[in-house]
C-alpha atoms as a PDB file:
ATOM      1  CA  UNK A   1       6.326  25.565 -15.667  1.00  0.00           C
ATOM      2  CA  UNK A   2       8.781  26.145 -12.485  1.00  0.00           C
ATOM      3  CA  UNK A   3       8.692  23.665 -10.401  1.00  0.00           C
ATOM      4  CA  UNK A   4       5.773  21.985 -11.001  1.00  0.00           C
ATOM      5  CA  UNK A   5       6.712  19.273 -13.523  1.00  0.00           C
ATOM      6  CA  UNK A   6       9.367  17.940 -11.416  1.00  0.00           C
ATOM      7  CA  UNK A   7       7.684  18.080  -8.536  1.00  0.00           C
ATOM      8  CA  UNK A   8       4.491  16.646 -10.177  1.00  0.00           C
ATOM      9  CA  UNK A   9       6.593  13.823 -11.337  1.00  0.00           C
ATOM     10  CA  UNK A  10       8.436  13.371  -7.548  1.00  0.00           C
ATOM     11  CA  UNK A  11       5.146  13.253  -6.302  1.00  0.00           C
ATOM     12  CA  UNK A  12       3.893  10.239  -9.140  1.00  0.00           C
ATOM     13  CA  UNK A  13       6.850   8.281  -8.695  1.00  0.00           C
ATOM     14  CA  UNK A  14       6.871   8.066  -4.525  1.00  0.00           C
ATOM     15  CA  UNK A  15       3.270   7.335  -4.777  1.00  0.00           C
ATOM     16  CA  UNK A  16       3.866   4.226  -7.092  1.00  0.00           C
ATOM     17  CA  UNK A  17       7.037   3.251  -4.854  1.00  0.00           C
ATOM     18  CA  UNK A  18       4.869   3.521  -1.697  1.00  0.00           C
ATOM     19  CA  UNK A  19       2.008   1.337  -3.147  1.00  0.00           C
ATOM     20  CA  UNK A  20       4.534  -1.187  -4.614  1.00  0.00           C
ATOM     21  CA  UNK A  21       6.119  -1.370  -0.955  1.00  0.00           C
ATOM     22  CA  UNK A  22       2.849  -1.323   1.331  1.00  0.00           C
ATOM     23  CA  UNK A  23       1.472  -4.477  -1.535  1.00  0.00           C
ATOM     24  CA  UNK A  24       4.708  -6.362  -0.673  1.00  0.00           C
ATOM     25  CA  UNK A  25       4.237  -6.007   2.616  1.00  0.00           C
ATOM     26  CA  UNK A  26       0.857  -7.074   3.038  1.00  0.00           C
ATOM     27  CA  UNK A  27       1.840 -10.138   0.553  1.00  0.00           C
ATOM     28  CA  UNK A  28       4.772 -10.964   2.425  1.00  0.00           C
ATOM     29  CA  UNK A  29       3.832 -10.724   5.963  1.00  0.00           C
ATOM     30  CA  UNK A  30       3.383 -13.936   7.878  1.00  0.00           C
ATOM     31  CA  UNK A  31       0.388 -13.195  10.298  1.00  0.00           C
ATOM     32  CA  UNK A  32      -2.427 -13.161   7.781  1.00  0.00           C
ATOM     33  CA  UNK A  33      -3.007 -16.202   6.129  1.00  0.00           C
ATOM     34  CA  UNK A  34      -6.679 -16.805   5.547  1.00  0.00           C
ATOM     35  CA  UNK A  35      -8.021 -13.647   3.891  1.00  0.00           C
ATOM     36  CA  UNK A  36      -4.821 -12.356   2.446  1.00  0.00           C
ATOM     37  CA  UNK A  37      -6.314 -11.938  -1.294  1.00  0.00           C
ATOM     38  CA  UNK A  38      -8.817  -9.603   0.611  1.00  0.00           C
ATOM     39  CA  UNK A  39      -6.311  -7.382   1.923  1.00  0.00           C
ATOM     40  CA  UNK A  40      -4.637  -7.479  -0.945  1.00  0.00           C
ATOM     41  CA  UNK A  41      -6.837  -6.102  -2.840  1.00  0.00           C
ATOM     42  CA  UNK A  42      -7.802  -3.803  -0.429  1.00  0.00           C
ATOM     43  CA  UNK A  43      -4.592  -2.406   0.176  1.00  0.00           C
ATOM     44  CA  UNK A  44      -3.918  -2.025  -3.916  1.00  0.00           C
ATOM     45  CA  UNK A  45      -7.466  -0.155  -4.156  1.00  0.00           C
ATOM     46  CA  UNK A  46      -7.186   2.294  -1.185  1.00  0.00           C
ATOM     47  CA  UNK A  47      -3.324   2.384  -0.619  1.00  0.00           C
ATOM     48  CA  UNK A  48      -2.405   4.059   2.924  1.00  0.00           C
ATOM     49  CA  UNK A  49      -5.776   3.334   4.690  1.00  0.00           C
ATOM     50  CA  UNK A  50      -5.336  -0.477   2.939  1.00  0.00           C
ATOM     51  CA  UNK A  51      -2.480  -0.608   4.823  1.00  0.00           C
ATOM     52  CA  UNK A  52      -3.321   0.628   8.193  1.00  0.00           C
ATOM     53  CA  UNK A  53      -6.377  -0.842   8.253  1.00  0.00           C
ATOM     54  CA  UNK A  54      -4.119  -4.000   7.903  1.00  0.00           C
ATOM     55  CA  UNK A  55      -2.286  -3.116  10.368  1.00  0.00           C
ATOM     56  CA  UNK A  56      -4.887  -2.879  12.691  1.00  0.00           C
ATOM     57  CA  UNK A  57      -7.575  -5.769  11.648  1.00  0.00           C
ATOM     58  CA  UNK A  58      -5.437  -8.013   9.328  1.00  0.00           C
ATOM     59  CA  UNK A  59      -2.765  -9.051  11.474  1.00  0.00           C
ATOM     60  CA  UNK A  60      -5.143 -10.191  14.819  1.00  0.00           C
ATOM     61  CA  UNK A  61      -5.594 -13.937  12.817  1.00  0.00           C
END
């Protein structure tokens, strides 16, 4: 295998670390109050764009 099964699991674990972090920031930012089980969701479906697409739209309320 090489380095494919530690780099396969590298890969797995900072994906779930990055989703965990860009869901607790879109729950725990103050900006966004009235549609925040939107972007939520959102962000937990589509990770990164989620996120800047929060960024962007979900922190102009």
């Amino acid at each position: 295998m090489g380095f494919f099964a530690p780099l396969a699991a590298t890969y797995v674990v900072s994906a779930i670390v990055f989703m965990v972090l860009a869901v607790g920031f879109v729950a725990l930012d103050t900006k966004c109050k009235s549609a925040r089980p939107k972007w939520l969701t959102f962000t937990a479906i589509t990770g990164p764009i989620g996120l800047v697409s929060y960024v962007i739209l979900g922190r102009k309320n």
